[in-house]
Protein backbone atom coordinates (compact mmCIF):
# COMPACT_ATOMS: atom_id res chain seq x y z
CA UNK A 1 30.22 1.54 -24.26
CA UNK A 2 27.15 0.09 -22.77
CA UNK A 3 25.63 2.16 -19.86
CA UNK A 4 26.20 -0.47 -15.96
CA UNK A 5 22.88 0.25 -14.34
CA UNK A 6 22.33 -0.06 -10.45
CA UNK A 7 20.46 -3.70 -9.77
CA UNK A 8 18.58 -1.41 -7.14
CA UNK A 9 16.86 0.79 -9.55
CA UNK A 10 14.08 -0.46 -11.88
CA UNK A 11 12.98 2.08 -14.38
CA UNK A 12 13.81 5.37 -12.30
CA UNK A 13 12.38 3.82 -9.30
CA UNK A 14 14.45 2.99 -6.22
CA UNK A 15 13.91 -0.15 -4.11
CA UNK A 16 12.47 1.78 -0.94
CA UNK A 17 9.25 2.90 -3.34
CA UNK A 18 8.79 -0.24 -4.78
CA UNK A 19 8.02 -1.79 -1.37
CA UNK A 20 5.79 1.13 -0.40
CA UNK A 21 3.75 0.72 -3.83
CA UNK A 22 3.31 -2.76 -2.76
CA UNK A 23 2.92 -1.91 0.88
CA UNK A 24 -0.26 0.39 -0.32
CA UNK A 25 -1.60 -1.83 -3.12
CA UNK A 26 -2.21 -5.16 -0.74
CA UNK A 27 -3.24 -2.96 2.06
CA UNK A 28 -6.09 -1.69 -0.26
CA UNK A 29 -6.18 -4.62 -1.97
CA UNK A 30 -6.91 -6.32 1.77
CA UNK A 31 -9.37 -3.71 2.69
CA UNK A 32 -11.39 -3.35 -0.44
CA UNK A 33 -12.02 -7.48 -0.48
CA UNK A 34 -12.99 -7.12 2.99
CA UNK A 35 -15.29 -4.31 2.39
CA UNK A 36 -17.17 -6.64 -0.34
CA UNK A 37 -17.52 -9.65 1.57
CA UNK A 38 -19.51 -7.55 4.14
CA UNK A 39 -21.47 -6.26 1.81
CA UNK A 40 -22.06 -9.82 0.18
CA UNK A 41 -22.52 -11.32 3.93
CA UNK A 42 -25.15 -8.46 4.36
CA UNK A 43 -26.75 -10.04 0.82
CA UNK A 44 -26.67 -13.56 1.49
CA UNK A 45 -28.16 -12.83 4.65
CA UNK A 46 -25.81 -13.02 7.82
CA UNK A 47 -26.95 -11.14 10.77
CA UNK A 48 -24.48 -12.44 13.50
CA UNK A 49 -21.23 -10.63 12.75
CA UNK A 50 -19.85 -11.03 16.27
CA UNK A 51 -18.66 -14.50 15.51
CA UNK A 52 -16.59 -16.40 13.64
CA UNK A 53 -13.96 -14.29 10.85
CA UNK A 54 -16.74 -11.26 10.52
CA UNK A 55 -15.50 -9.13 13.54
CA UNK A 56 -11.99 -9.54 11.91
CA UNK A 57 -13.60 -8.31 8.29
CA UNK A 58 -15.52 -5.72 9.66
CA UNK A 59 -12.14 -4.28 11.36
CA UNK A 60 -10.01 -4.69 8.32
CA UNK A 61 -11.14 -1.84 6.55
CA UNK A 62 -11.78 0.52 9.49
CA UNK A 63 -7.86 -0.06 10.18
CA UNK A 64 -6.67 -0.28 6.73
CA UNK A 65 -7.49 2.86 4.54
CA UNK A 66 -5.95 5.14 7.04
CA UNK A 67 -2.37 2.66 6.82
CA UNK A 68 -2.86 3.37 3.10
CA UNK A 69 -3.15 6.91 3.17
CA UNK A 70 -0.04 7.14 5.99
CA UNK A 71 2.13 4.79 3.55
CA UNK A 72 0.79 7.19 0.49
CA UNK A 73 2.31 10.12 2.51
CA UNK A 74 5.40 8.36 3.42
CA UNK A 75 5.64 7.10 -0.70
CA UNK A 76 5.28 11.08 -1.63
CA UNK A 77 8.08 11.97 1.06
CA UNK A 78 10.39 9.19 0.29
CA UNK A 79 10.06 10.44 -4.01
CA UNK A 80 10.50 14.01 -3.17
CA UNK A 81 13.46 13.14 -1.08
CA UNK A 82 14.97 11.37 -4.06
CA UNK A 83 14.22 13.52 -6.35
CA UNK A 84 16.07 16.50 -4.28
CA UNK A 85 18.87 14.68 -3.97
CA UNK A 86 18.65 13.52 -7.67
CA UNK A 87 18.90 17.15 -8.54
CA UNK A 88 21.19 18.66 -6.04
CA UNK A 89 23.47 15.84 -6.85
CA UNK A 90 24.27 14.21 -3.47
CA UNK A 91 22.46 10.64 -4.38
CA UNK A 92 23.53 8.11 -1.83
């Protein structure tokens, strides 16, 4: 008989560490594009970042990569959980 597999689970992972592996890729995703478009507005030759978007893009980064690296920590913490339970037998 075919196998009934859980809508939840895609390929051994569970819903909760999808969302986190999206939480952390637009997060970096965010910060990295941010990062460049100082660096390009550094290029092209801005030299008032106090106005306009710029304080905003200068922030994003500062902010961001350390949100990554929590939601990296909580991704780790949320597989090892699973993963325990996966082996112990008590899934929920």
């Amino acid at each position: 008989m075919a196998e009934i597999k859980d809508p939840t689970v895609s390929g051994g992972v569970h819903r909760t560490e999808r969302v986190l592996v999206s939480m952390i890729a637009a997060v970096v995703g965010l910060s990295v594009l941010a990062f460049l478009a100082r660096i390009v507005g550094t290029l092209v030759g801005v030299s008032n970042y106090t106005a306009g978007v710029w304080p905003a893009v200068t922030v994003l980064p500062l902010v961001g990569f350390p949100i990554a690296i929590l939601l990296i920590i909580a991704f780790v913490v949320a597989t090892v959980v699973r993963r325990g339970r996966e082996t112990r037998g008590t899934t929920r």
